[in-house]
Protein backbone atom coordinates (compact mmCIF):
# COMPACT_ATOMS: atom_id res chain seq x y z
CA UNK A 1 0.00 0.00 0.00
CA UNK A 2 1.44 3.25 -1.19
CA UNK A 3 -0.48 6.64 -0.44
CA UNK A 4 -2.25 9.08 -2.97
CA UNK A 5 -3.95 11.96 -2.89
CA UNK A 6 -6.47 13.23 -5.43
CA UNK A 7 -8.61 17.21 -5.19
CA UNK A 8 -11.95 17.16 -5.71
CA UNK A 9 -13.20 20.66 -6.63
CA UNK A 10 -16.27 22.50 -5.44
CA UNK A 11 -18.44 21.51 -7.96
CA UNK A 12 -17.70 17.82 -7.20
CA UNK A 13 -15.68 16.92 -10.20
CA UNK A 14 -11.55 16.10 -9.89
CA UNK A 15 -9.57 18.73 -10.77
CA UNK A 16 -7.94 18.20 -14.32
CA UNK A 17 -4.96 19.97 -13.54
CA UNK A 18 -4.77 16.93 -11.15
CA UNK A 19 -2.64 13.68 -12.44
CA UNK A 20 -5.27 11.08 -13.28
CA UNK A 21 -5.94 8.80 -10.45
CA UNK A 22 -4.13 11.16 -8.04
CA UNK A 23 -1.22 12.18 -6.64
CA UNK A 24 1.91 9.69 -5.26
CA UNK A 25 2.76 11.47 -2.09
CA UNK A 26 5.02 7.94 -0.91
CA UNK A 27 5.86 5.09 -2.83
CA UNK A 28 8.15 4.02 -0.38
CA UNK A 29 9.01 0.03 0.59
CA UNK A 30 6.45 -2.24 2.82
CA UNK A 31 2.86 -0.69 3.08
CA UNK A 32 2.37 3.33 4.00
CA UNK A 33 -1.31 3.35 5.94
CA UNK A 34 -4.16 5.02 7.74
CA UNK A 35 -3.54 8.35 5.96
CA UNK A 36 -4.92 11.77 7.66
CA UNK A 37 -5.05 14.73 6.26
CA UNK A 38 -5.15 19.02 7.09
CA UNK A 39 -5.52 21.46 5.10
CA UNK A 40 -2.18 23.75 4.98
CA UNK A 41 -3.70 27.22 4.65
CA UNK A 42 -2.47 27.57 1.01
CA UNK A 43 -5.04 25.46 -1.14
CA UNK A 44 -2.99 22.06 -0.50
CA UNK A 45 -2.76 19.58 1.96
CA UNK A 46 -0.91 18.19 4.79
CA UNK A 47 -1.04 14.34 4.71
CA UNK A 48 0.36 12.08 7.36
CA UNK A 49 0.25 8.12 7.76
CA UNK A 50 1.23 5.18 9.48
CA UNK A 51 4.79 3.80 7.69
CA UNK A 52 6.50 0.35 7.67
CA UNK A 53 9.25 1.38 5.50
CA UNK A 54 11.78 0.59 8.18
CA UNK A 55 10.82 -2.84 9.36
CA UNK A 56 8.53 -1.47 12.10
CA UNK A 57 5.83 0.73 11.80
CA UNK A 58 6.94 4.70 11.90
CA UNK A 59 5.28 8.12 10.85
CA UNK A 60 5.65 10.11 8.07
CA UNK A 61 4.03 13.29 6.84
CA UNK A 62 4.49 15.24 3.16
CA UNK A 63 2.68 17.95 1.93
CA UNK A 64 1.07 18.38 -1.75
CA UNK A 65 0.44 21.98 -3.33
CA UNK A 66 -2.77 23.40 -4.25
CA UNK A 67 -1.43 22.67 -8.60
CA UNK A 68 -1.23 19.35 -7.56
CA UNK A 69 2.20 17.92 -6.73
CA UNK A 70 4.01 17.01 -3.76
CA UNK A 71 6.14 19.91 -2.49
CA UNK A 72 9.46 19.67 -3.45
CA UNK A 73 11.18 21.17 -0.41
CA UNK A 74 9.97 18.08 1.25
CA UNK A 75 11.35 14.88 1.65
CA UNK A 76 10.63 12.50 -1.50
CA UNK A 77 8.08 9.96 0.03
CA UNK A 78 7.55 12.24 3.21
CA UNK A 79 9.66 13.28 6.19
CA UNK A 80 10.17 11.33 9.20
CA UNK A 81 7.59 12.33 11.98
CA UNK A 82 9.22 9.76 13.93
CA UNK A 83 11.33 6.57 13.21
CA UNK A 84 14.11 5.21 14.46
CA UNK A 85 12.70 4.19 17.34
CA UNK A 86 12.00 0.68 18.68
CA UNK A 87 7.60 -0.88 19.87
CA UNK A 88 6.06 0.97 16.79
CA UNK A 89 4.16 3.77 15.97
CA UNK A 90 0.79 4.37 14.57
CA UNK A 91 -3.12 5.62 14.22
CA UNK A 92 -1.28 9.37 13.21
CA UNK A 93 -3.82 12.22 13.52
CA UNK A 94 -3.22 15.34 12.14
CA UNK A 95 -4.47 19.23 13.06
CA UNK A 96 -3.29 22.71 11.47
CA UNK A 97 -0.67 24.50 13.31
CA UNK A 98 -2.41 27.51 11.78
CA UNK A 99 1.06 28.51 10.41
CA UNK A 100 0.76 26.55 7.06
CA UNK A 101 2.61 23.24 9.12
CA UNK A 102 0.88 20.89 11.31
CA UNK A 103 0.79 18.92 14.37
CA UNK A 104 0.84 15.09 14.28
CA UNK A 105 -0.44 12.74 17.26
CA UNK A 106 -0.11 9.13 17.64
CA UNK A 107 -0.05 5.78 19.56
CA UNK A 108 3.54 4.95 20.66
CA UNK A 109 5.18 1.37 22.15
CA UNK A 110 8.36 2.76 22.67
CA UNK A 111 8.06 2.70 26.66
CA UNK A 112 6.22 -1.09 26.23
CA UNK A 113 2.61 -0.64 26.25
CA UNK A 114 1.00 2.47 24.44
CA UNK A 115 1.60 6.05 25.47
CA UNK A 116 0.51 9.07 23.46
CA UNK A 117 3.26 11.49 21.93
CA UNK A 118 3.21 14.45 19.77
CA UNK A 119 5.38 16.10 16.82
CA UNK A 120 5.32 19.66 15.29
CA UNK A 121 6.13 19.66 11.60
CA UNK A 122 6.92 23.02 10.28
CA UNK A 123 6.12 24.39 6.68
CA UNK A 124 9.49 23.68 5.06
CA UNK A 125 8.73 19.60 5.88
CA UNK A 126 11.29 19.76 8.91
CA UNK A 127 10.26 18.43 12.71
CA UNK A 128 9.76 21.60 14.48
CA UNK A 129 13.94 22.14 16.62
CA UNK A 130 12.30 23.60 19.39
CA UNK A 131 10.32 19.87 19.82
CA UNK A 132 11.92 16.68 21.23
CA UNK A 133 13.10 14.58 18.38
CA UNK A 134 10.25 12.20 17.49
CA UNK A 135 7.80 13.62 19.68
CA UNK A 136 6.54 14.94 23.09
CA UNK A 137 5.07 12.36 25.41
CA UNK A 138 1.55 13.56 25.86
CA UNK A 139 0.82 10.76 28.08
CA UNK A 140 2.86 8.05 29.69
CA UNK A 141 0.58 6.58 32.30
CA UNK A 142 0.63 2.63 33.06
CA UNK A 143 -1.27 0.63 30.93
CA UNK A 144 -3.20 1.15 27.59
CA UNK A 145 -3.27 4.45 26.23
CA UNK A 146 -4.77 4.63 22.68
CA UNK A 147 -6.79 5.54 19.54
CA UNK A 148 -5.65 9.32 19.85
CA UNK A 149 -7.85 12.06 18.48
CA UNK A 150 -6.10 16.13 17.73
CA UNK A 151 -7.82 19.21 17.26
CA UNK A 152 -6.31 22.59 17.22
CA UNK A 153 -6.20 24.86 20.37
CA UNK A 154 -6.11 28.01 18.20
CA UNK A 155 -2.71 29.36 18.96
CA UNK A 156 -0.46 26.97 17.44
CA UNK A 157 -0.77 24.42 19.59
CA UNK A 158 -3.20 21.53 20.22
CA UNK A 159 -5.88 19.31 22.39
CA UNK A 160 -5.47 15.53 22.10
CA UNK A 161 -7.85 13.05 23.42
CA UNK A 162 -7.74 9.24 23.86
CA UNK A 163 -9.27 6.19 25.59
CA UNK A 164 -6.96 5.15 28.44
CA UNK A 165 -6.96 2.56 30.67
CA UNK A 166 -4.30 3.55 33.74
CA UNK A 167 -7.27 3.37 36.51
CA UNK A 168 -8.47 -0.58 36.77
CA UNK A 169 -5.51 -2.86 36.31
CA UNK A 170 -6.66 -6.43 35.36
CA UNK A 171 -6.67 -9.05 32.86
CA UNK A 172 -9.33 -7.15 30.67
CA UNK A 173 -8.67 -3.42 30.12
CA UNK A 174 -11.15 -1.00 30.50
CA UNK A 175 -11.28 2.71 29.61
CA UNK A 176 -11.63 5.71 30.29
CA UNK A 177 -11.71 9.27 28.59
CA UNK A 178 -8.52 11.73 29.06
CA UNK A 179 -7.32 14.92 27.40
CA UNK A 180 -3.94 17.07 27.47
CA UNK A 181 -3.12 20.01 25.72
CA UNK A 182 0.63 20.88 24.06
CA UNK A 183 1.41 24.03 23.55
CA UNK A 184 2.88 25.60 20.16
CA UNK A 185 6.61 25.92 21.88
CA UNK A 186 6.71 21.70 21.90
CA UNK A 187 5.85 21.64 25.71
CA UNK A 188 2.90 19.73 27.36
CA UNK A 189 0.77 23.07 29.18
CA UNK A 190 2.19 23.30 32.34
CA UNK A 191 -1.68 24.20 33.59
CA UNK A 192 -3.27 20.96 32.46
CA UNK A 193 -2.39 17.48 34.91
CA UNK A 194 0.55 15.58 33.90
CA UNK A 195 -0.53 12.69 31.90
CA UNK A 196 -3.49 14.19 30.87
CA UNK A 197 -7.05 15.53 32.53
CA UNK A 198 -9.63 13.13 32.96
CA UNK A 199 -12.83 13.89 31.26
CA UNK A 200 -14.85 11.05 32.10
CA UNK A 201 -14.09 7.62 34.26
CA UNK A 202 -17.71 6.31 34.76
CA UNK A 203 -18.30 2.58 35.45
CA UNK A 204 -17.53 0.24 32.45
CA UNK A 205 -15.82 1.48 29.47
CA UNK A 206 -15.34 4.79 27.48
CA UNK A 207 -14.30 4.48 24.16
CA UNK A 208 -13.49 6.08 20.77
CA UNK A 209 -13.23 10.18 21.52
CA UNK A 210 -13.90 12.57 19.22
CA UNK A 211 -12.99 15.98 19.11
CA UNK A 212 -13.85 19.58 18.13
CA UNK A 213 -12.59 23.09 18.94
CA UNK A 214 -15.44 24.75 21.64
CA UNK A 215 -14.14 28.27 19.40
CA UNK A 216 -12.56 29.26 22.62
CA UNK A 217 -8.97 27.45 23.18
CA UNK A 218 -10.81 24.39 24.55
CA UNK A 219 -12.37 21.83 23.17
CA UNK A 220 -15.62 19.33 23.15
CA UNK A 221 -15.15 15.46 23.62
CA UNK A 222 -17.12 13.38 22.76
CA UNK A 223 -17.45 9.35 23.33
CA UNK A 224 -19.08 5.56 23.18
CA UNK A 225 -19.70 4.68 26.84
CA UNK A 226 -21.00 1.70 28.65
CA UNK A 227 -21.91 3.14 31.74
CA UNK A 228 -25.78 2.24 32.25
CA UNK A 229 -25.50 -1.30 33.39
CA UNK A 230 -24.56 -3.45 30.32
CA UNK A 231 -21.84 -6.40 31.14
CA UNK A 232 -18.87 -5.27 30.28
CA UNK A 233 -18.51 -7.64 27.44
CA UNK A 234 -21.28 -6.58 25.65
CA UNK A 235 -21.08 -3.56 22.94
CA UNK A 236 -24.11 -1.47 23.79
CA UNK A 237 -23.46 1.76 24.38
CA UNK A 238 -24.66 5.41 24.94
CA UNK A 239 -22.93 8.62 23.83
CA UNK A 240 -21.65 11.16 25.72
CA UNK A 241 -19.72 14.41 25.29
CA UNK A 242 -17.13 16.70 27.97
CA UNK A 243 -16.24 20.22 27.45
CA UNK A 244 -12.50 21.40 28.64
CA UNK A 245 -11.27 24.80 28.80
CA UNK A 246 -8.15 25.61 27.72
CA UNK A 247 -6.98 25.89 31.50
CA UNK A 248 -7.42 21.87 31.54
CA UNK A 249 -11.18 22.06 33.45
CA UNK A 250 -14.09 20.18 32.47
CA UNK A 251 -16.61 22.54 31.89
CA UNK A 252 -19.95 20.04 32.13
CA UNK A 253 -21.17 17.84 34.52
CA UNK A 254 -19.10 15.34 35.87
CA UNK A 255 -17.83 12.11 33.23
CA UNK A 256 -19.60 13.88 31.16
CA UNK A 257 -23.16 14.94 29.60
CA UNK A 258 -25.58 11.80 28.20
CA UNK A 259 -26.46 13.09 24.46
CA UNK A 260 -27.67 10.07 23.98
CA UNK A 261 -29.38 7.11 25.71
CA UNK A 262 -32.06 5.79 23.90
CA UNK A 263 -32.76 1.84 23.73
CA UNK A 264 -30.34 -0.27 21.84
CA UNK A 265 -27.23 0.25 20.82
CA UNK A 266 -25.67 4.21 19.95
């Protein structure tokens, strides 16, 4: 698996300045997956994936121009986001740095079990100096923490969400919902808990976060959770959603607001 990337105009047709059949941002060895993509404030794109080109997986990023070729002060097949680095890397998600790079979020085994880091990539296709080479640990709590989710905080930096499950060790794992913001300057805000806030840890599992800017430097969360009495090893769920500030604070009631929790399965 290689990864493409095709423009589809207003109007719904491809653009014919386009190659036919799209764009090869990486051709590289062993499969390049799970591609994500921001816009880069210039009428292209900002494309990062999940990359096994060195034996494990890595992740790479590369950037295509609004005429419709990969920019050419990047790195041929994309630039390292991180590699190098030994348990694997993957599920990349990508927001807008608002300064035409981006920042990059993933699951990370290098400490043994998954932790969540972060990587600024600037314009020019170069990891951000002022950022720890391949990434900032966002969160390395015991246990599981995974399926990361980015949105931008609005001045350069981001909010990252996950599933996490640090609070009940045992033989099953079971989730709940954390945040933590990292600021444009490559830090992790020094106002927000180490290791992340926690926006919901209600009985059973919470799972699957999605995120959205609240339009004020915070952010809205939402989840699947299995709160209202289900065995644990059954998939009904409910959805539910968190507000945090951008001082770290969950704005709503506590683990959360029920959006939804009609019979059945949401």
């Amino acid at each position: 698996d290689d990864i493409y990337v095709q423009r589809v105009q207003a109007d719904g047709t491809v653009d014919p300045d386009w190659p036919t059949h799209g764009v090869a941002l990486c051709t590289a060895a062993f499969n390049q997956t799970i591609p994500q993509i921001v816009t880069d404030g210039a009428g292209g794109a900002i494309v990062t994936w999940q990359d096994g080109r060195n034996g494990t997986s890595n992740i790479y990023a590369q950037r295509v121009r609004a005429q419709g070729a990969a920019d050419p002060g990047w790195p041929a097949n994309g630039g390292a986001v991180c590699s190098g680095i030994a348990g694997g890397q993957g599920i990349p998600q990508i927001a807008s740095d608002g300064a035409g790079g981006a920042i990059v979020t993933w699951q990370d085994g290098r400490n043994g079990s998954p932790d969540i880091y972060a990587q600024r990539v600037l314009a020019d296709g170069t990891a951000d100096p002022g950022w720890p080479v391949n990434g900032i640990a966002l969160s390395s709590a015991a246990r599981v923490q995974s399926y990361p989710q980015i949105v931008s905080d609005g001045t350069g930096g981001a909010i990252v969400t996950w599933h996490d499950s640090r609070n009940i060790p045992g033989t099953v794992d079971i989730y709940d919902i954390y945040a933590q913001r990292v600021l444009a300057t490559g830090t992790v805000d020094p106002g927000w808990p180490a290791n992340g806030v926690a926006l919901c840890t209600a009985f059973s599992s919470q799972l699957y976060p999605a995120i959205v800017s609240d339009g004020a430097g915070g952010a809205i969360v939402t989840w699947y959770d299995r709160r209202s009495g289900q065995p644990i090893d059954l998939i009904y769920q409910d959805i539910y959603a968190q507000r945090v500030n951008a001082a770290g604070v969950p704005q709503w009631t506590a683990n959360g607001v029920a959006v939804c929790k009609a019979t059945g399965n949401q």
